[in-house]
C-alpha atoms as a PDB file:
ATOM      1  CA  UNK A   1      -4.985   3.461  23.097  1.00  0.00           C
ATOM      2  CA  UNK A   2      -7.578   6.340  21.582  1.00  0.00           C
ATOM      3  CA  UNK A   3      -5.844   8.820  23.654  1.00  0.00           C
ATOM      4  CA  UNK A   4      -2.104   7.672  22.551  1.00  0.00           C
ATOM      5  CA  UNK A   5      -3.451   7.890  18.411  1.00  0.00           C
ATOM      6  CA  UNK A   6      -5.331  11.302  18.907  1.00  0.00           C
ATOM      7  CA  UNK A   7      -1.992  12.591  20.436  1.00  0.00           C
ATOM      8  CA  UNK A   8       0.117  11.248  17.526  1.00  0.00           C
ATOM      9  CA  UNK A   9      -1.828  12.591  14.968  1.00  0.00           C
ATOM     10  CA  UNK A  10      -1.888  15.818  17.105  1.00  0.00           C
ATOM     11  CA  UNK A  11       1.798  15.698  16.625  1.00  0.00           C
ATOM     12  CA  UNK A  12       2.219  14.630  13.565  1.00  0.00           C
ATOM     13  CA  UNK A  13       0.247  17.968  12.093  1.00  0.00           C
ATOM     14  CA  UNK A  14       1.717  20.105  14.021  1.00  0.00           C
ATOM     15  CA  UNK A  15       5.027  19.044  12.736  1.00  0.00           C
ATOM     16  CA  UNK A  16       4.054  19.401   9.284  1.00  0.00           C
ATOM     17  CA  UNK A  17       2.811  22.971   9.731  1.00  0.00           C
ATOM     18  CA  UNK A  18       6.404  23.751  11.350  1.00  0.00           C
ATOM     19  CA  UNK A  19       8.353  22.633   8.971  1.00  0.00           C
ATOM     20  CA  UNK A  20       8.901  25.602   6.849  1.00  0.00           C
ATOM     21  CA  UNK A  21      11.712  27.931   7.269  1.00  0.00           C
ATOM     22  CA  UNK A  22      11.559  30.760   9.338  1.00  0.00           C
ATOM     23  CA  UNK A  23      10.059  33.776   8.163  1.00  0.00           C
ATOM     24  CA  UNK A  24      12.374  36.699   7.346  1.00  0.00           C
ATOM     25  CA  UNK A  25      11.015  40.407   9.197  1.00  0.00           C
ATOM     26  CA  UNK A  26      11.070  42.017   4.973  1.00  0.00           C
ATOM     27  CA  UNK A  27       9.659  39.214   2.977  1.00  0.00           C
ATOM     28  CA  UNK A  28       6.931  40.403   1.072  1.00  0.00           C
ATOM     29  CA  UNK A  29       3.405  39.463   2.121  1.00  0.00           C
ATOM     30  CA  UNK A  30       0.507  38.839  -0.043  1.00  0.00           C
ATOM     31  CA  UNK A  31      -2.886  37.557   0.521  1.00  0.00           C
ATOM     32  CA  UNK A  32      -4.494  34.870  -2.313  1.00  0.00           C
ATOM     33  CA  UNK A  33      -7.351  32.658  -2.986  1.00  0.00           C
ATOM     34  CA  UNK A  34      -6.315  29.406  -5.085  1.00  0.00           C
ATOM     35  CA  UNK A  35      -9.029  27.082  -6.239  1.00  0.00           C
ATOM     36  CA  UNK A  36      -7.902  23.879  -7.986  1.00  0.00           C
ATOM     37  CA  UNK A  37     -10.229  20.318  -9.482  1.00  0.00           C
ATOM     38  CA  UNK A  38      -8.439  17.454  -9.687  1.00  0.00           C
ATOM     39  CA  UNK A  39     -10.122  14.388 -11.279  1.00  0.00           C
ATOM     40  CA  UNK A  40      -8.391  10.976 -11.244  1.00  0.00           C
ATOM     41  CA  UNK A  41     -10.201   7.720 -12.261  1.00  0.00           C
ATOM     42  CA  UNK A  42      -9.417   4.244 -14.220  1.00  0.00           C
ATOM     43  CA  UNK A  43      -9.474   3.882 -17.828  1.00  0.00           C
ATOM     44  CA  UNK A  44     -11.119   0.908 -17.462  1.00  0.00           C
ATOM     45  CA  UNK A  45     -14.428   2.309 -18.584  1.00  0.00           C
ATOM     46  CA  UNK A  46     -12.482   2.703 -22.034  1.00  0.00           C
ATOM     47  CA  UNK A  47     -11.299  -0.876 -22.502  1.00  0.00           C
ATOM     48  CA  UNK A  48     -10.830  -3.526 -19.563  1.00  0.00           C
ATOM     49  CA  UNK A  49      -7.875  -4.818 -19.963  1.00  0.00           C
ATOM     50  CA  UNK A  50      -6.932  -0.969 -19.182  1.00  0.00           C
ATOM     51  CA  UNK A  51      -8.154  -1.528 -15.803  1.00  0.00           C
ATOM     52  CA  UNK A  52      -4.586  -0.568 -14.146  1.00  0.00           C
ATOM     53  CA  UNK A  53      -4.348   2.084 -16.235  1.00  0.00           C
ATOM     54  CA  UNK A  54      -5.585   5.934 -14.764  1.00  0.00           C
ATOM     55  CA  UNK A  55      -6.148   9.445 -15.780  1.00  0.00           C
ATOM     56  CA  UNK A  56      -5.807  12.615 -13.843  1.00  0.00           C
ATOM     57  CA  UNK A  57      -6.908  15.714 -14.794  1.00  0.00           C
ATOM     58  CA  UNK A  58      -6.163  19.652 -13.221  1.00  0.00           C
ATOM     59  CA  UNK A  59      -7.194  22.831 -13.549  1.00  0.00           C
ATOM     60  CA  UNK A  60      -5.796  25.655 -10.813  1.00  0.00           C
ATOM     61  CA  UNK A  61      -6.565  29.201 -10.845  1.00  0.00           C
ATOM     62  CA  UNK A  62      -4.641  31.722  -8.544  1.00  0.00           C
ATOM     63  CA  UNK A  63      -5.084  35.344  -7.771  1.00  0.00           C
ATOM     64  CA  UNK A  64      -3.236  37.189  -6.017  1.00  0.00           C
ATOM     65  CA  UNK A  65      -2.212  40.748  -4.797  1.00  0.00           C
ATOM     66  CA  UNK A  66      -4.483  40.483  -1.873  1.00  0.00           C
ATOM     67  CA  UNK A  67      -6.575  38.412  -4.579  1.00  0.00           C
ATOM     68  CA  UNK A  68      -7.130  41.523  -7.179  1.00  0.00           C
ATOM     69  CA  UNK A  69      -5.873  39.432  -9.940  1.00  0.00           C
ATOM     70  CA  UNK A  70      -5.467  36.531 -11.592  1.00  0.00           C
ATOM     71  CA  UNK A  71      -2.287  35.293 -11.041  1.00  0.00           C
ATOM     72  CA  UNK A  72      -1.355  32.051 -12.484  1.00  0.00           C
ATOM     73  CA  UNK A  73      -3.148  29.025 -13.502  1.00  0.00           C
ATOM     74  CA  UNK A  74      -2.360  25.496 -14.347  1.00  0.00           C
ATOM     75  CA  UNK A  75      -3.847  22.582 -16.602  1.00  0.00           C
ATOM     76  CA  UNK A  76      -1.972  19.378 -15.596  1.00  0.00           C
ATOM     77  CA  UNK A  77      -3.264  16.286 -17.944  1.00  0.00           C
ATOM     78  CA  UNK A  78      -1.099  12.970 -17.033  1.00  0.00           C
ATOM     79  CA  UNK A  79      -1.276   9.240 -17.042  1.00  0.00           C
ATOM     80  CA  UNK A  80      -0.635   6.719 -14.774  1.00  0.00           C
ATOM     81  CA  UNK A  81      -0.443   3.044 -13.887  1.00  0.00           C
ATOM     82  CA  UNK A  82      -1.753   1.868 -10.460  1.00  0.00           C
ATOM     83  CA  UNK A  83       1.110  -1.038  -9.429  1.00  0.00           C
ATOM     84  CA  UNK A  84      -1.351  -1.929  -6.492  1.00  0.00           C
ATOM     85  CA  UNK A  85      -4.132  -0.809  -3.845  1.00  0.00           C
ATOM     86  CA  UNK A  86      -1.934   2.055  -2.669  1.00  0.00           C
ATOM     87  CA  UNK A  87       0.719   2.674  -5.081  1.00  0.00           C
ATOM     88  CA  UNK A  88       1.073   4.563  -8.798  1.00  0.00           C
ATOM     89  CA  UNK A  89       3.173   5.395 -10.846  1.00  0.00           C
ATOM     90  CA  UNK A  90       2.178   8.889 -13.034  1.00  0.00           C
ATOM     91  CA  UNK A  91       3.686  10.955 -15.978  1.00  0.00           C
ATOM     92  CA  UNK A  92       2.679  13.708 -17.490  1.00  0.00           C
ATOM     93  CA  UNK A  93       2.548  17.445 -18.883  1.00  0.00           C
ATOM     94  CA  UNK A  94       1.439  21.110 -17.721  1.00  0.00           C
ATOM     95  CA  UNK A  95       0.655  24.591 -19.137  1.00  0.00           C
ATOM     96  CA  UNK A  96       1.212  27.069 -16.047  1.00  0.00           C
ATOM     97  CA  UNK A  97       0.330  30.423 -17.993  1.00  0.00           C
ATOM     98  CA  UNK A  98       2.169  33.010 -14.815  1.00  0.00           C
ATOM     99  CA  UNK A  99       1.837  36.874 -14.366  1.00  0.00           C
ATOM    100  CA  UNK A 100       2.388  39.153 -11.390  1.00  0.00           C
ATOM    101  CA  UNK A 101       2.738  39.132  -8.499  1.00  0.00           C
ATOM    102  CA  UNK A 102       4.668  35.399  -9.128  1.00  0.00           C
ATOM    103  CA  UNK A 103       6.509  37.242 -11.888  1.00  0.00           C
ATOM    104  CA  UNK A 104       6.936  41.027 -13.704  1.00  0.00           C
ATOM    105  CA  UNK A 105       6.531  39.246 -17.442  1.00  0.00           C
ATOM    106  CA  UNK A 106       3.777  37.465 -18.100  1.00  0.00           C
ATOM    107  CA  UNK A 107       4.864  33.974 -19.446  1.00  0.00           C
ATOM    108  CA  UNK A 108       4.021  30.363 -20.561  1.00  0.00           C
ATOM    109  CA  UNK A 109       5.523  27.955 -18.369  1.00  0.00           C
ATOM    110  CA  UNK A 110       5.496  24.159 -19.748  1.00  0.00           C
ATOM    111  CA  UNK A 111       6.434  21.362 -17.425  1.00  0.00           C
ATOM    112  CA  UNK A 112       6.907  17.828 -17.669  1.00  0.00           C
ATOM    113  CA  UNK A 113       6.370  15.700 -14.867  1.00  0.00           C
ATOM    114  CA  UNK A 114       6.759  12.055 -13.293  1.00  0.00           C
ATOM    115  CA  UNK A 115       5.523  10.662  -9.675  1.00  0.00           C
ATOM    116  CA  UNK A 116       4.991   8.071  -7.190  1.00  0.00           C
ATOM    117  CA  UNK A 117       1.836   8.542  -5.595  1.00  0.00           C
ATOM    118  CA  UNK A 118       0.950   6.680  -2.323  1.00  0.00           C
ATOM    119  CA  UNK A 119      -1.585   6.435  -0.240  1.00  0.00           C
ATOM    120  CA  UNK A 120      -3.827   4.722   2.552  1.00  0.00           C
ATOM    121  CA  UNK A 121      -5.255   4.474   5.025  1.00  0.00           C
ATOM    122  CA  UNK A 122      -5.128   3.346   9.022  1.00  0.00           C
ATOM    123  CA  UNK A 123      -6.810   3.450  11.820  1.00  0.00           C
ATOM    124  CA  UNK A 124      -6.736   7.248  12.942  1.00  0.00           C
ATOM    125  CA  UNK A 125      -7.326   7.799   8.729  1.00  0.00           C
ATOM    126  CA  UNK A 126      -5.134   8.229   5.905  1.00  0.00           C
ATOM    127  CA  UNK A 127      -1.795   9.507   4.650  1.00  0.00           C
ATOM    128  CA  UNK A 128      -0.618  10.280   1.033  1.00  0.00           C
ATOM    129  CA  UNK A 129       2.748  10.789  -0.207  1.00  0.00           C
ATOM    130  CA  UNK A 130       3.360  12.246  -3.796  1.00  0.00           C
ATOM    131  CA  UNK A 131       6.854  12.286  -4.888  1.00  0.00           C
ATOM    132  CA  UNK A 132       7.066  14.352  -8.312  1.00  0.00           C
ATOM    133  CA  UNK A 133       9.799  15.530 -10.338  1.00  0.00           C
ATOM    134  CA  UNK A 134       9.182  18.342 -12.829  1.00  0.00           C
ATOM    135  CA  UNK A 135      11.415  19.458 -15.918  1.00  0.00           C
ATOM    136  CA  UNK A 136      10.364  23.558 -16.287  1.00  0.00           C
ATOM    137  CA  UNK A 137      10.502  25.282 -19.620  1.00  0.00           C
ATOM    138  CA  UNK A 138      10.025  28.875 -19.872  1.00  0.00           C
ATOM    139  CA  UNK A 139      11.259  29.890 -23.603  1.00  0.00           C
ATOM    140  CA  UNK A 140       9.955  33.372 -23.435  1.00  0.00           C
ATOM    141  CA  UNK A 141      12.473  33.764 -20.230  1.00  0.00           C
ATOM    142  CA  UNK A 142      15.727  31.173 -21.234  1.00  0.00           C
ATOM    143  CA  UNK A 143      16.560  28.488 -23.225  1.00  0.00           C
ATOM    144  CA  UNK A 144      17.903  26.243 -19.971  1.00  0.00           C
ATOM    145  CA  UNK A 145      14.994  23.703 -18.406  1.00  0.00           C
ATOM    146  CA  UNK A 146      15.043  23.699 -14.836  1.00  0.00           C
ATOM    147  CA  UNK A 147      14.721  20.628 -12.819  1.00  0.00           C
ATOM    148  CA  UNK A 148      12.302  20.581  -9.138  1.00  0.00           C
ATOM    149  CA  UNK A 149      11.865  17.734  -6.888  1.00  0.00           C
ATOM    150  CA  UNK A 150       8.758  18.130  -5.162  1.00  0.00           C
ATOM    151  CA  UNK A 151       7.604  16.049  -1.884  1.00  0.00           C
ATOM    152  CA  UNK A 152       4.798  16.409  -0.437  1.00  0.00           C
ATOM    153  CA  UNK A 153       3.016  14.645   2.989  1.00  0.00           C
ATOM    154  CA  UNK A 154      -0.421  14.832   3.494  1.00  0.00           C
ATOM    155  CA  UNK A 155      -2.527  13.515   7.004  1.00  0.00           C
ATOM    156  CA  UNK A 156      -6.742  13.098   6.905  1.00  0.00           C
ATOM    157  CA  UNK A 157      -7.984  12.763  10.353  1.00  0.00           C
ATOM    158  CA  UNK A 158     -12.071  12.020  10.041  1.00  0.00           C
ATOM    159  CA  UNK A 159     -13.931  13.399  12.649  1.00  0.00           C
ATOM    160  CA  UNK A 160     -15.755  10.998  15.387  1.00  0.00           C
ATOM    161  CA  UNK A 161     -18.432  13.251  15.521  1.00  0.00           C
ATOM    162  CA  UNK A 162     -18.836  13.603  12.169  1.00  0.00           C
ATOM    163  CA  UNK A 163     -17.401  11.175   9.522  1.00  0.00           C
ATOM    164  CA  UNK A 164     -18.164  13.023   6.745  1.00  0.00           C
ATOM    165  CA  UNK A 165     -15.908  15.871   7.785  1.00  0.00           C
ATOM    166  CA  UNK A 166     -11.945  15.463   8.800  1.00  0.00           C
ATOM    167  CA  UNK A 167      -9.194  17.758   9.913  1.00  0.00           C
ATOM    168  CA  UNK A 168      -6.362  17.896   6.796  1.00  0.00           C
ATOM    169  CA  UNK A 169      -2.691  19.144   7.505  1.00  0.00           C
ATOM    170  CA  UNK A 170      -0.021  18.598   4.316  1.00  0.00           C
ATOM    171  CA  UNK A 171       3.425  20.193   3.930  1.00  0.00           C
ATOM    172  CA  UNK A 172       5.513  20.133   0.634  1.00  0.00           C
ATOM    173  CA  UNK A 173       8.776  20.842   0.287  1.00  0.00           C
ATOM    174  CA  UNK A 174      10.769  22.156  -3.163  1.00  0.00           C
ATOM    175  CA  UNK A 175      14.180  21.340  -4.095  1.00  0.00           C
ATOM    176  CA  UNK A 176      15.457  23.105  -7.363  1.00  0.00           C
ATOM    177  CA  UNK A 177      18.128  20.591  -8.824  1.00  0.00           C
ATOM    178  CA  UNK A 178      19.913  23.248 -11.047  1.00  0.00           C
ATOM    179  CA  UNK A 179      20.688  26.255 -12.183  1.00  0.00           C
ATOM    180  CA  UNK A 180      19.585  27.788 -14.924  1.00  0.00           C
ATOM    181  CA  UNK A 181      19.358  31.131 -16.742  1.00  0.00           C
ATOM    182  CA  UNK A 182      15.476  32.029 -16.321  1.00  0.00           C
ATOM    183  CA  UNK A 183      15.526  32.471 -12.864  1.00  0.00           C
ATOM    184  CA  UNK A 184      15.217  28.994 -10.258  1.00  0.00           C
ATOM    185  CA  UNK A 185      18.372  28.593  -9.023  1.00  0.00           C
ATOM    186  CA  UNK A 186      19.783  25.258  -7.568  1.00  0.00           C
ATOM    187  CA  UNK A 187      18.785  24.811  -3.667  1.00  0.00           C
ATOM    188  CA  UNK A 188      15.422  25.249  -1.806  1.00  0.00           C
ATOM    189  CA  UNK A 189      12.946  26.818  -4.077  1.00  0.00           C
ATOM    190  CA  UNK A 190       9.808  26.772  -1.743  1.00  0.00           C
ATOM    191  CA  UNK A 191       7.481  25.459   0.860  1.00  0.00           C
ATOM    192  CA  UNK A 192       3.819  24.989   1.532  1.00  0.00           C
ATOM    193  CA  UNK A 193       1.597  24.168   4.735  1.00  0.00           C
ATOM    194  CA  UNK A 194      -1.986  23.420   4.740  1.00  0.00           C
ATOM    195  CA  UNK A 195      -4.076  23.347   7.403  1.00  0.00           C
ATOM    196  CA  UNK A 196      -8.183  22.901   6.364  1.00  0.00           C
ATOM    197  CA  UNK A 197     -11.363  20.092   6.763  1.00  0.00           C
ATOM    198  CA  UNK A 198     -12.606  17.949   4.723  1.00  0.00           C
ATOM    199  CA  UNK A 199     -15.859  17.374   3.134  1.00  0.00           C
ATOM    200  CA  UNK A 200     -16.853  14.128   1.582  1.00  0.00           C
ATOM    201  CA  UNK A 201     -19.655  14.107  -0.463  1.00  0.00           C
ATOM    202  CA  UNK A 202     -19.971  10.668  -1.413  1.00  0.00           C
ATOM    203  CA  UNK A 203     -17.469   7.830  -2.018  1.00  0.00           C
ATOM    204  CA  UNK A 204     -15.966   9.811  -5.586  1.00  0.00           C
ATOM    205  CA  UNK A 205     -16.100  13.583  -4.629  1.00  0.00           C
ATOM    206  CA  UNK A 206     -14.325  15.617  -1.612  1.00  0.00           C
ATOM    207  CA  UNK A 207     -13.262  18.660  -0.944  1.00  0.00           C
ATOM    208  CA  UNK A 208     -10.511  20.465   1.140  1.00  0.00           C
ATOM    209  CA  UNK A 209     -10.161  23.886   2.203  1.00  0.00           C
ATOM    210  CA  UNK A 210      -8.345  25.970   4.562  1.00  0.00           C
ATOM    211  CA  UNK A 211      -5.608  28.394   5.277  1.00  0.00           C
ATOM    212  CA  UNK A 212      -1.949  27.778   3.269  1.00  0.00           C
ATOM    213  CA  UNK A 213       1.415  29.411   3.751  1.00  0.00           C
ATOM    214  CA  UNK A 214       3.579  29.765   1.002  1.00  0.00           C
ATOM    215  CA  UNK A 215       7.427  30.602   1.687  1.00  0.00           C
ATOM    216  CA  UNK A 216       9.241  31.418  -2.009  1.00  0.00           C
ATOM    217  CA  UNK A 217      12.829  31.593  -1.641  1.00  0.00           C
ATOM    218  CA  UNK A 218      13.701  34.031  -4.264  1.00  0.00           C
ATOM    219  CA  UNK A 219      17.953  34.630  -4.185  1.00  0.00           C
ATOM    220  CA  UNK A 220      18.216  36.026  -7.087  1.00  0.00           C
ATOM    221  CA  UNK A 221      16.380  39.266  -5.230  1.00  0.00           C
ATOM    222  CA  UNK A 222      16.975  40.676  -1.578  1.00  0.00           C
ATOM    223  CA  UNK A 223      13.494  39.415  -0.371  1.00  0.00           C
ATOM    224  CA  UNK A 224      11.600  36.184  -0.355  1.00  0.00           C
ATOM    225  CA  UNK A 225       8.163  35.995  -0.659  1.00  0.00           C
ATOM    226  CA  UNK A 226       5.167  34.688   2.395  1.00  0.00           C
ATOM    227  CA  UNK A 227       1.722  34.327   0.770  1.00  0.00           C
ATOM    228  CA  UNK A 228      -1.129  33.471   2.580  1.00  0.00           C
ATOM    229  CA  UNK A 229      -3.418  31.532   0.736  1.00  0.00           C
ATOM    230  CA  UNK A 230      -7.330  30.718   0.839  1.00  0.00           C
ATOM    231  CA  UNK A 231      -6.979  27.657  -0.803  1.00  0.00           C
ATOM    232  CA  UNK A 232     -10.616  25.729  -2.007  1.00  0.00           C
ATOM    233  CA  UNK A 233      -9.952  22.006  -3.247  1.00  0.00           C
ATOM    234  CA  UNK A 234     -12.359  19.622  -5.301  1.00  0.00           C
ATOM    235  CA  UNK A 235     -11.343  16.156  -5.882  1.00  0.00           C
ATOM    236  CA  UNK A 236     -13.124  14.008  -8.033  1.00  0.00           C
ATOM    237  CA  UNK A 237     -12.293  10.189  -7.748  1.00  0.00           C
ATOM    238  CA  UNK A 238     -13.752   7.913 -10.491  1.00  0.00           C
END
């Protein structure tokens, strides 16, 4: 029974690290180190009867150009509403201030966001889902907003060996949902596999890191963009 889980979950990561599209022989390469917190927790400490209520708070910084520069970052506030153990329901805003090499004018890129967040957990470990849906502002660039649906699957394997520790393979896949005159077009926008371990330091704090591919379609240009990504995780669970 051990034997026909461990090969599942063999499966089951490789397939998520093959799902992207096939690499094009004049895409342009770049190496980058991302490093993101993420802290999510109940508001219950506020007021009890807010006990289903959550907050989640992010901060990402990204440089790139074989990591010379800093690239892009992100500060994603939201709020959410946990309907049960494994299920939420989240809504909220980012600031995703973006220079080269992810664009030739620096710009302010808001974003509003909703998602349904699922996770838990079974016997090999756990599996989250995050469904989000973002509506992209760029006024320095166009007056349009630009709609993404985002999914992304993630798999935590926990090591026998070592519980503490677990093998982590996600994929998520972007769909641009119209077109618009700053740039996204309607169609795939992009893909990302991670590959990494885990660390858990205690029952609130983790963290992930590993090797990521991004693959940016980019049609309004002749090439697409692979980045290969350092990527250093911190999750704080309150």
């Amino acid at each position: 029974m051990l034997n026909k889980i461990n090969m599942s979950t063999a499966l089951t990561i490789s397939g998520l690290l093959l799902s992207g599209p096939v690499i094009a022989a004049k895409d342009i390469n770049d190496f980058q180190t991302w490093g993101t917190a993420t802290a999510v927790g109940s508001l219950e400490n506020v007021n009890p009867a807010l006990k289903n209520f959550k907050y989640w708070a992010e901060f990402q910084g990204r440089f790139g150009d074989d990591t010379s520069r800093f690239s892009q970052a992100i500060i994603r506030p939201g709020i959410g509403y946990a309907i049960n153990n494994t299920t939420s329901v989240w809504a909220g805003y980012a600031l995703v201030p973006t220079a080269e090499p992810f664009s030739k004018t620096t710009f302010n890129e808001r974003r509003f966001w909703q998602q349904l967040l699922w996770n838990n957990k079974f016997s090999f470990g756990s599996v989250t889902s995050r469904s989000r849906l973002e509506e992209r502002l760029a006024p320095r660039l166009g007056d349009d907003t630009a709609i993404r649906f985002r999914q992304m699957l993630k798999v935590s394997v926990p090591l026998t060996a070592a519980p503490a520790y677990s093998i982590v393979a996600s994929d998520e896949y972007f769909l641009n949902l119209n077109n618009n005159d700053w740039g996204p077009q309607k169609g795939f926008d992009q893909n990302r596999a991670f590959i990494g371990v885990g660390y858990n330091f205690n029952k609130e704090i983790k963290s992930e890191i590993g090797y990521m591919n991004q693959y940016i379609n980019r049609p309004l240009t002749s090439v697409n963009r692979n980045d290969h990504i350092l990527s250093i995780n911190f999750y704080f669970n309150y």
